[in-house]
N, C-alpha and C. Protein backbone atom coordinates (compact mmCIF):
# COMPACT_ATOMS: atom_id res chain seq x y z
N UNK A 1 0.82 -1.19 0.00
CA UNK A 1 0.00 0.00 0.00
C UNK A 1 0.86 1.26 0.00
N UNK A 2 1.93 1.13 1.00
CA UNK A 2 2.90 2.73 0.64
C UNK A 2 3.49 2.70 -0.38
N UNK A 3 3.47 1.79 -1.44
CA UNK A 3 4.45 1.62 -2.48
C UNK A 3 2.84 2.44 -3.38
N UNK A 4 1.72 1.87 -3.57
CA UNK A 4 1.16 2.72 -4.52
C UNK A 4 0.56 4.23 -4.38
N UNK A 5 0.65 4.48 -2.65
CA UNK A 5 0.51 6.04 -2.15
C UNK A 5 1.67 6.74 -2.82
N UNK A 6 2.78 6.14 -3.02
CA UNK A 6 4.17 6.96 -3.43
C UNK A 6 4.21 7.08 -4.89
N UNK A 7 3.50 6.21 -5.40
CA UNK A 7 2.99 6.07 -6.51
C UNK A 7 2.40 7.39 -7.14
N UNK A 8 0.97 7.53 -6.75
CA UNK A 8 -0.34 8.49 -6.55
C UNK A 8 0.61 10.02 -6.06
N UNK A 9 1.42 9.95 -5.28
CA UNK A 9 1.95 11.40 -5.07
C UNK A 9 2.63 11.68 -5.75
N UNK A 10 3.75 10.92 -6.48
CA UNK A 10 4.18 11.10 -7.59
C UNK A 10 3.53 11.53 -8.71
N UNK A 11 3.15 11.06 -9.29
CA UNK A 11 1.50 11.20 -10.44
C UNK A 11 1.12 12.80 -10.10
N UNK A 12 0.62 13.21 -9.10
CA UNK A 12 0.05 14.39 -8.62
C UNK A 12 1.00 15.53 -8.85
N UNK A 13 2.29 15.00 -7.85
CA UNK A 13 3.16 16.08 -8.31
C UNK A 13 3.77 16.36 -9.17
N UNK A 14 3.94 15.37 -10.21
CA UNK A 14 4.35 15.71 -11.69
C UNK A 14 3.22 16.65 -12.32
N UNK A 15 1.87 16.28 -11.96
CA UNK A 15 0.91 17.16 -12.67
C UNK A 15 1.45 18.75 -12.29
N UNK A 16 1.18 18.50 -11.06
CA UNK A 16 1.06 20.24 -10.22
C UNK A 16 2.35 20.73 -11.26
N UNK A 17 3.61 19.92 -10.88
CA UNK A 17 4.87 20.74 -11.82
C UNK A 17 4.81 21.05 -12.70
N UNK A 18 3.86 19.75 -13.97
CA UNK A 18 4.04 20.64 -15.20
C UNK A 18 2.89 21.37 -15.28
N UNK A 19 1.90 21.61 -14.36
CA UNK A 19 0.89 22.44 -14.75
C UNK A 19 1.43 23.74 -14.14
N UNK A 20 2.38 24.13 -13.45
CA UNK A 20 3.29 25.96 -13.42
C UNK A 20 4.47 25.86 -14.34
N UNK A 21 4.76 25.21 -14.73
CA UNK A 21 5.34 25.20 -16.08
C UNK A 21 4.48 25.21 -17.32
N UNK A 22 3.69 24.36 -17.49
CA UNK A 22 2.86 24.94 -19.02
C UNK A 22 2.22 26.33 -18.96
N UNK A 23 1.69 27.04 -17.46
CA UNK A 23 1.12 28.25 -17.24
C UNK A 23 2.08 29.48 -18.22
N UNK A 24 3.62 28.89 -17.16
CA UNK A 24 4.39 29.92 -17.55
C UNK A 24 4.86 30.11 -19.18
N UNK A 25 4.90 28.77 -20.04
CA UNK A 25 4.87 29.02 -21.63
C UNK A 25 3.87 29.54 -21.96
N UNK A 26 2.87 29.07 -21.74
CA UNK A 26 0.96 29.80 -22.23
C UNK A 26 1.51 31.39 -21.95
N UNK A 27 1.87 31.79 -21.03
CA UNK A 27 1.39 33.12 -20.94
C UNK A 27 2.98 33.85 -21.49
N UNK A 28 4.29 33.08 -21.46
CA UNK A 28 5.28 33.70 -22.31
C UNK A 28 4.88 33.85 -23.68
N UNK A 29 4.04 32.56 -24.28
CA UNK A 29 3.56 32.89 -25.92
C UNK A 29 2.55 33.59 -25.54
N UNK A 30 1.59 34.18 -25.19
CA UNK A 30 0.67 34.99 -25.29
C UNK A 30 1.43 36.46 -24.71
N UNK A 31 2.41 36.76 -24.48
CA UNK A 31 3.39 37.81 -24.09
C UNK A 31 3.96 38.16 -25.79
N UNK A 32 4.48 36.90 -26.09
CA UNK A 32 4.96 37.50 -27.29
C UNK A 32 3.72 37.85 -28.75
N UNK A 33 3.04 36.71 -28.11
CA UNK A 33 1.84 37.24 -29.19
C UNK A 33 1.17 38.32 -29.07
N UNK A 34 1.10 38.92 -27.78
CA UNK A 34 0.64 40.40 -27.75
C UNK A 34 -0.85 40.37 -27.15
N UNK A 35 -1.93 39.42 -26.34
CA UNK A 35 -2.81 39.65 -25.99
C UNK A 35 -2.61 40.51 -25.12
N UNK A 36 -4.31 41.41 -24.68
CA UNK A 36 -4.31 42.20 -23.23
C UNK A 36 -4.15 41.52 -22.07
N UNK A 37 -3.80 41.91 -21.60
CA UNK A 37 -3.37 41.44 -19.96
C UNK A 37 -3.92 40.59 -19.29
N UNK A 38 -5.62 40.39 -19.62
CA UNK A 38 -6.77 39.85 -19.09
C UNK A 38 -6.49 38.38 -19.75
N UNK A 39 -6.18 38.68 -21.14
CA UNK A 39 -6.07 37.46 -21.99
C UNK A 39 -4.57 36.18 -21.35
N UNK A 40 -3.80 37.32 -20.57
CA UNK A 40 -3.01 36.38 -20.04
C UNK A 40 -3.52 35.27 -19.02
N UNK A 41 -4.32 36.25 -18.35
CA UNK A 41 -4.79 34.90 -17.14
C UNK A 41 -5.46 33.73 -17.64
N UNK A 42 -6.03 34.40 -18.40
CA UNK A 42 -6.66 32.92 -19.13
C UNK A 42 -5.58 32.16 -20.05
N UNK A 43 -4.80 32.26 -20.32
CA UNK A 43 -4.10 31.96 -20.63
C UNK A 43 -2.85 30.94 -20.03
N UNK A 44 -3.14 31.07 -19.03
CA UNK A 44 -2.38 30.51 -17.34
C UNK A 44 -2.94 29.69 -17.33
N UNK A 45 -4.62 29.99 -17.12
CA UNK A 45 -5.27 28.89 -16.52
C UNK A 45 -5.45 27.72 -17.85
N UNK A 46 -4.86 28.21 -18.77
CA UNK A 46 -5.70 27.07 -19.49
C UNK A 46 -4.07 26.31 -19.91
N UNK A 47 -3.13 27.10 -19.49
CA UNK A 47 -1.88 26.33 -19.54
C UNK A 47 -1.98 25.17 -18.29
N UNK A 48 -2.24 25.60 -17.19
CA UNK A 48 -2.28 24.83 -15.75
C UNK A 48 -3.06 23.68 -16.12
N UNK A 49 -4.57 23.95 -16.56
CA UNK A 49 -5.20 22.63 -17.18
C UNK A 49 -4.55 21.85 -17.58
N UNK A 50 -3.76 21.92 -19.04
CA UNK A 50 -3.24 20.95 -19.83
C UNK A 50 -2.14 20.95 -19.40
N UNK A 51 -1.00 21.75 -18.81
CA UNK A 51 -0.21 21.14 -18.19
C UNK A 51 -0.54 20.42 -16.89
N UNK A 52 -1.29 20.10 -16.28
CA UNK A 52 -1.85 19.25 -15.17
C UNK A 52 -1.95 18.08 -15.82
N UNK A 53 -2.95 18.21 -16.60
CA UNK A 53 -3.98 16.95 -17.51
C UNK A 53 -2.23 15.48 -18.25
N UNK A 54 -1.15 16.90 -18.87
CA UNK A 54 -0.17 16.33 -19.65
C UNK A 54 0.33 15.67 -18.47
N UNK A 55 0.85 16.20 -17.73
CA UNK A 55 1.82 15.91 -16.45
C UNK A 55 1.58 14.53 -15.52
N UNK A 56 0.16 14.40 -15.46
CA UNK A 56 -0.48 13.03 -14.77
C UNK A 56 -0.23 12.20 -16.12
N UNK A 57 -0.84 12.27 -17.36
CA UNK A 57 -0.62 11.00 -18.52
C UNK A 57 0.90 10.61 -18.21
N UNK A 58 1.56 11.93 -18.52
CA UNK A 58 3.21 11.22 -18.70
C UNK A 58 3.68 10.21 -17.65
N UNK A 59 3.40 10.77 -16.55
CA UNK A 59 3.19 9.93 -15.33
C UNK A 59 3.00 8.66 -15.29
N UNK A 60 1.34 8.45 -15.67
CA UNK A 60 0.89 6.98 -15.65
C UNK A 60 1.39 6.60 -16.84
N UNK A 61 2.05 6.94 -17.85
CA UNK A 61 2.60 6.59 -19.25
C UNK A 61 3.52 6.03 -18.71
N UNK A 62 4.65 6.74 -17.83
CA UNK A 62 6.27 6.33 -17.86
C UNK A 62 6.10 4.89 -16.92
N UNK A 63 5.14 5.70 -15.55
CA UNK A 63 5.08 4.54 -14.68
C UNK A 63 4.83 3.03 -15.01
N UNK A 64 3.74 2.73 -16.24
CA UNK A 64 3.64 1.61 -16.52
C UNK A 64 4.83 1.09 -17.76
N UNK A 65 5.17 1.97 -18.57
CA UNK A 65 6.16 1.53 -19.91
C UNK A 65 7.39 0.95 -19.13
N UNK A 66 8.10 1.90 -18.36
CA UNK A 66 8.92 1.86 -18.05
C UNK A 66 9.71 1.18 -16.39
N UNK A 67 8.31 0.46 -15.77
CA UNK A 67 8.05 0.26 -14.60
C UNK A 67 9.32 -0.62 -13.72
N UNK A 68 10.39 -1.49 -14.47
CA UNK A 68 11.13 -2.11 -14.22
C UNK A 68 12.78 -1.17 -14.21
N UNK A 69 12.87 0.21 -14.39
CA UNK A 69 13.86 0.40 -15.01
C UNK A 69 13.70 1.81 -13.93
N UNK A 70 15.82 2.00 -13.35
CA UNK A 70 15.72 3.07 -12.69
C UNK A 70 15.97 4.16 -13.58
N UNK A 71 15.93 5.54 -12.54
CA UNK A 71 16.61 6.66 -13.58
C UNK A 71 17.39 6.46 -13.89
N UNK A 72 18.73 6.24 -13.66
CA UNK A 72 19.75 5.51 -14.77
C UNK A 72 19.51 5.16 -16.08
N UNK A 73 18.77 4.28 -15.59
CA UNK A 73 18.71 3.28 -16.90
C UNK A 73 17.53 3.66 -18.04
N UNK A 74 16.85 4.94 -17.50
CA UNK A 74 15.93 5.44 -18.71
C UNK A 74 16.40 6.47 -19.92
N UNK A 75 16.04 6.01 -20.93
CA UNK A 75 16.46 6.29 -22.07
C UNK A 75 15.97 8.11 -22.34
N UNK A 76 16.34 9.08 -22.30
CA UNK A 76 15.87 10.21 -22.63
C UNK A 76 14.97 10.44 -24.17
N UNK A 77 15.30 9.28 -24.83
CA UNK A 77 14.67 9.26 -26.25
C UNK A 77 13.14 8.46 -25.54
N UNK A 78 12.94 8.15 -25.08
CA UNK A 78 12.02 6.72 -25.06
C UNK A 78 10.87 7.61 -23.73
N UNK A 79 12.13 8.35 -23.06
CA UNK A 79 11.10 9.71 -21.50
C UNK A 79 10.31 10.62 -23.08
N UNK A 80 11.15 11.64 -23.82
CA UNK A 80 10.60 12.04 -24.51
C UNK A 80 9.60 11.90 -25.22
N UNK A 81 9.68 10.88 -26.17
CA UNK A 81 8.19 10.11 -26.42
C UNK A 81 7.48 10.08 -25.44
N UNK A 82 7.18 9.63 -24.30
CA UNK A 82 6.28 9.87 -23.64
C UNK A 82 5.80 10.98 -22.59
N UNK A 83 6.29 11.84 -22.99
CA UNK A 83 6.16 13.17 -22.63
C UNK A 83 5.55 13.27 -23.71
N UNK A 84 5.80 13.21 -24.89
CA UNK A 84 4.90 14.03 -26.37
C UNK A 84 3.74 13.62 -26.21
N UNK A 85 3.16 12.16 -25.86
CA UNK A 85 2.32 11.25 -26.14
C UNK A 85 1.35 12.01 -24.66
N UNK A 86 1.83 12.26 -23.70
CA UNK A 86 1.15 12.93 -22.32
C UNK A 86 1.23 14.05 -22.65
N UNK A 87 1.59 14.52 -23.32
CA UNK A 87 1.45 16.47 -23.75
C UNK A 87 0.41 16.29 -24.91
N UNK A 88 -0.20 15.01 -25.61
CA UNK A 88 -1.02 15.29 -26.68
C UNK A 88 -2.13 14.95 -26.20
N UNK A 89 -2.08 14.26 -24.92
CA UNK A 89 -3.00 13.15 -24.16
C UNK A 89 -4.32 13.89 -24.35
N UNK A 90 -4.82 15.09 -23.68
CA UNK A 90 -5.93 15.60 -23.83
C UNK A 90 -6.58 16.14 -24.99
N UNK A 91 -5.68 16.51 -25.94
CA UNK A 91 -6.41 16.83 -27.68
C UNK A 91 -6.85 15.70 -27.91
N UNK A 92 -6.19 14.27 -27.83
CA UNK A 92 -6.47 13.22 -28.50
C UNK A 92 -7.92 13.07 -28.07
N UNK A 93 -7.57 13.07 -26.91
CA UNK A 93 -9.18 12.59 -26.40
C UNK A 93 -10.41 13.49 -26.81
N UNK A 94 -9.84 14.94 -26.98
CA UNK A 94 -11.02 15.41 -27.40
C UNK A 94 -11.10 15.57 -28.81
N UNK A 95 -10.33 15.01 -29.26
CA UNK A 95 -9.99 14.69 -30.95
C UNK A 95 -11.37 14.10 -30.84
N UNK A 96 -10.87 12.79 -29.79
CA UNK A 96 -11.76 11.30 -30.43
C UNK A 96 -13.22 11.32 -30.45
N UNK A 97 -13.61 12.54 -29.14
CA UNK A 97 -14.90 12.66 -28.78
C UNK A 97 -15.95 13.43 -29.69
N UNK A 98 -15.07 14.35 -30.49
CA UNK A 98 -15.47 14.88 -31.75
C UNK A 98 -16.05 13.90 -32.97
N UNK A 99 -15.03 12.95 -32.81
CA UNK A 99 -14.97 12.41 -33.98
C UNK A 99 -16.45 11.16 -33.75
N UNK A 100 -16.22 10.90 -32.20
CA UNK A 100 -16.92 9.57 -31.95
C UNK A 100 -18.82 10.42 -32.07
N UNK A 101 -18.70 11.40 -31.16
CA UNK A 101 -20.32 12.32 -31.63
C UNK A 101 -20.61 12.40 -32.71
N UNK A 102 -19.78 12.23 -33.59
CA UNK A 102 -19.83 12.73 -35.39
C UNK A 102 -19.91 13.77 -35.72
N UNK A 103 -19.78 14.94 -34.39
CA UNK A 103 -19.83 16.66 -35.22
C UNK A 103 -18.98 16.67 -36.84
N UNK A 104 -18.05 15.96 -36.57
CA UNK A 104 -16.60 16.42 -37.75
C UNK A 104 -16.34 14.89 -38.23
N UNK A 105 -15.57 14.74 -39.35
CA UNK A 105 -14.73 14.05 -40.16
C UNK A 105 -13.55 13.94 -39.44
N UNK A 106 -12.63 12.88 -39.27
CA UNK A 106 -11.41 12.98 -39.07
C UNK A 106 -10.42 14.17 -39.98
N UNK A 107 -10.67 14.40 -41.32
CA UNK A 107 -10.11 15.13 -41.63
C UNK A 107 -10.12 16.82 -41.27
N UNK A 108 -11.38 16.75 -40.94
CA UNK A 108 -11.80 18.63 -40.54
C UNK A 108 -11.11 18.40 -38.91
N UNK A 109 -11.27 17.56 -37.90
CA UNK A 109 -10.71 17.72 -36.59
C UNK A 109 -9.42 17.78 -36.58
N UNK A 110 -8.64 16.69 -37.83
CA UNK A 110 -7.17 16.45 -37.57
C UNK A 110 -6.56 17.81 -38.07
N UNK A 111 -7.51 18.79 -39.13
CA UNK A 111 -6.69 19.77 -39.41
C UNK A 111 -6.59 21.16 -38.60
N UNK A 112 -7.73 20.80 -38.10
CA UNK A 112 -8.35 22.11 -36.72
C UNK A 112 -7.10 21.46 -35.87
N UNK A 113 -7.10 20.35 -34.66
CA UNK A 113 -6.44 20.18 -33.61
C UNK A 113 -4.51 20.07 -33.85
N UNK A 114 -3.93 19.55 -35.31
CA UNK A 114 -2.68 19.50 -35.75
C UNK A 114 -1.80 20.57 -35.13
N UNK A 115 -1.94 21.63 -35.38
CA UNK A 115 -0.92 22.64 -34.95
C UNK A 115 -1.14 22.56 -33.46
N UNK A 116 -2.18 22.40 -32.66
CA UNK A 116 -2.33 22.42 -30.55
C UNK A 116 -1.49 21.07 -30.82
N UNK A 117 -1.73 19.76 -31.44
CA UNK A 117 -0.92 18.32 -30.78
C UNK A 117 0.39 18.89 -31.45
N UNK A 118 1.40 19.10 -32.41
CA UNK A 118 2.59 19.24 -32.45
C UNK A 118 3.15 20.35 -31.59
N UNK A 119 2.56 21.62 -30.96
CA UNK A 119 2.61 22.23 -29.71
C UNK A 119 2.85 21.50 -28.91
N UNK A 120 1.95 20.87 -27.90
CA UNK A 120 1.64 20.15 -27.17
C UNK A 120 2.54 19.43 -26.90
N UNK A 121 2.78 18.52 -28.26
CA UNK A 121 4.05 17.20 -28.24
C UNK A 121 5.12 17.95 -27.72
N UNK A 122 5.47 18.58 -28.39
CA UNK A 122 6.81 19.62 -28.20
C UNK A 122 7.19 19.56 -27.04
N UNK A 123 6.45 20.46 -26.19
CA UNK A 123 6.21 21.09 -24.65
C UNK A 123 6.53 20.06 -23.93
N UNK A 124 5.77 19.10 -24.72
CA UNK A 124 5.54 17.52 -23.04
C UNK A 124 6.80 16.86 -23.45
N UNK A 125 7.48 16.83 -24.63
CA UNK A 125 8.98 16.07 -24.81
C UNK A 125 9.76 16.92 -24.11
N UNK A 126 9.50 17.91 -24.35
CA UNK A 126 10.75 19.15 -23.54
C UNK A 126 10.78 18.74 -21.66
N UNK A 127 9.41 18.70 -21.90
CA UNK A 127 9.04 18.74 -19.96
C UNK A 127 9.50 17.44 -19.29
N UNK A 128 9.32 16.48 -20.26
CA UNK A 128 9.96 15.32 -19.35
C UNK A 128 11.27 14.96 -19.64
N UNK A 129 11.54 15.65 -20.72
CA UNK A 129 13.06 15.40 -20.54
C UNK A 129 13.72 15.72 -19.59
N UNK A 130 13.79 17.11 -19.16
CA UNK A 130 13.81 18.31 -18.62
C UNK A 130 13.60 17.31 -16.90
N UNK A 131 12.76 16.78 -16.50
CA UNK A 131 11.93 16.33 -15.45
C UNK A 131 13.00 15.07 -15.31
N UNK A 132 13.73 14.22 -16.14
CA UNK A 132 13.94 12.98 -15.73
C UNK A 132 15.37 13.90 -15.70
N UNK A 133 15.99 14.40 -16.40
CA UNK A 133 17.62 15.38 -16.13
C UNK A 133 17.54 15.83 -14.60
N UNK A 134 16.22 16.67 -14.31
CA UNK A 134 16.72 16.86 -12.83
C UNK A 134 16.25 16.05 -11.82
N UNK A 135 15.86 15.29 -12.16
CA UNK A 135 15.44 13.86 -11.04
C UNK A 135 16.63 13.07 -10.94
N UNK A 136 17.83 13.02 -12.11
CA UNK A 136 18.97 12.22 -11.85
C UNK A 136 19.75 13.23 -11.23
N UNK A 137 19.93 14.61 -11.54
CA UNK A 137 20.70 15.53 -10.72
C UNK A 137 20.13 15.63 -9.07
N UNK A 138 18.88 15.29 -8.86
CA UNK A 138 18.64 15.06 -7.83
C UNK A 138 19.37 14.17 -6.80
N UNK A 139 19.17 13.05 -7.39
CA UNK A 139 19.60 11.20 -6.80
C UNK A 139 20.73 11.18 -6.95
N UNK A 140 21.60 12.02 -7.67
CA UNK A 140 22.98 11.82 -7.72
C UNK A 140 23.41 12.56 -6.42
N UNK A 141 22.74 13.91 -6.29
CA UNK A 141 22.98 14.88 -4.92
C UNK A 141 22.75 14.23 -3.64
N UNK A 142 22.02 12.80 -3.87
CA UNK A 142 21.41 12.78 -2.08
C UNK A 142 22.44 11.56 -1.88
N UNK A 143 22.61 10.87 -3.14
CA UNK A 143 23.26 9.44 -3.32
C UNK A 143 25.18 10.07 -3.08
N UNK A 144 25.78 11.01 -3.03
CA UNK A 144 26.96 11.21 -2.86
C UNK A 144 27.34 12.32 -2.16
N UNK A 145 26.29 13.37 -1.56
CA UNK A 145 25.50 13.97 -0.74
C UNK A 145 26.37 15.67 -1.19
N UNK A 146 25.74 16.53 -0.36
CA UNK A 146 25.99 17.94 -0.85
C UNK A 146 27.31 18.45 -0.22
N UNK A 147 28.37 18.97 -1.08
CA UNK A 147 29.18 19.56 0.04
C UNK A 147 29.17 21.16 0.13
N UNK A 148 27.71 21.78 -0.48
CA UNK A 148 27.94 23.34 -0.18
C UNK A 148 27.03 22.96 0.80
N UNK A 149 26.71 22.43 1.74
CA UNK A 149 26.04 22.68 3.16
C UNK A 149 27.06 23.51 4.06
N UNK A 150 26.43 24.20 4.74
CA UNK A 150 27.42 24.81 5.93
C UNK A 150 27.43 23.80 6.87
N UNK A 151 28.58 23.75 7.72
CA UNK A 151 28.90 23.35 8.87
C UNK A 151 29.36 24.37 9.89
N UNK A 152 28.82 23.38 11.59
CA UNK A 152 28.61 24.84 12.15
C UNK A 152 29.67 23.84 13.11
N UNK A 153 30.72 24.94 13.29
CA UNK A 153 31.84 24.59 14.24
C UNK A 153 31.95 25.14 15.45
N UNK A 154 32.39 24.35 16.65
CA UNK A 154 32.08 24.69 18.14
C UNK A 154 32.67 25.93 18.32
């Protein structure tokens, strides 16, 4: 049971992370794109969404693909892919739900949603790359431990 609570907090906190990280791209491209100010917040929030939404897939993506294998031993090509695949996670689905209601054709949705999933992919390959680099800079820090700590002498 503490093995799948550690599990579940993991999962969570990858969301929370990449959901203030996707905020902060949403509203750097809407900085450079030039919306009003107002347009930024929304812009946050709808980064926080999908970076939340991306951040849990990649999660339950890596956790099960990769379930036998430490940071070490994970491939940054193979994290990436599944970062793209959890950064597209929520278009797809609302790709499919489009497609499955029958509002649209696969071809009218795939050409509307194309440019958000190669975004998307982008972002979530970047983010977990990015995510498994400082998780080994982490484990390497605790595993051979810090020497800019102060020490306090009598």
């Amino acid at each position: 049971m503490r093995g799948f609570l550690r599990l579940i907090r993991g999962i969570i906190g990858t969301g929370l992370t990449w959901a203030v990280g996707w905020a902060a791209a949403f509203v750097g491209l809407g900085a450079i794109l030039g919306p009003p100010p107002s347009n930024l917040a929304e812009a946050a929030l709808m980064g926080m969404s999908i970076g939340f939404t991306a951040g849990i897939s990649f999660a339950v993506i890596l956790s099960i693909a990769e379930r036998r294998k430490t940071l070490d031993q994970l491939s940054l090509r193979r994290v990436a892919l599944w970062g793209g695949i959890g950064g597209m996670a929520l278009m797809l689905f609302a790709m499919a739900l489009k497609i499955g209601a029958g509002e649209s054709q696969f071809g009218q949705v795939l050409t509307f949603y194309l440019p958000v999933l190669v975004f998307n992919g982008l972002i979530g390959a970047g983010f977990a790359s990015v995510s498994v680099a400082l998780a080994r800079q982490a484990e390497a820090k605790l595993t051979e431990g810090d020497d800019s700590r102060l020490m306090l002498e009598d």
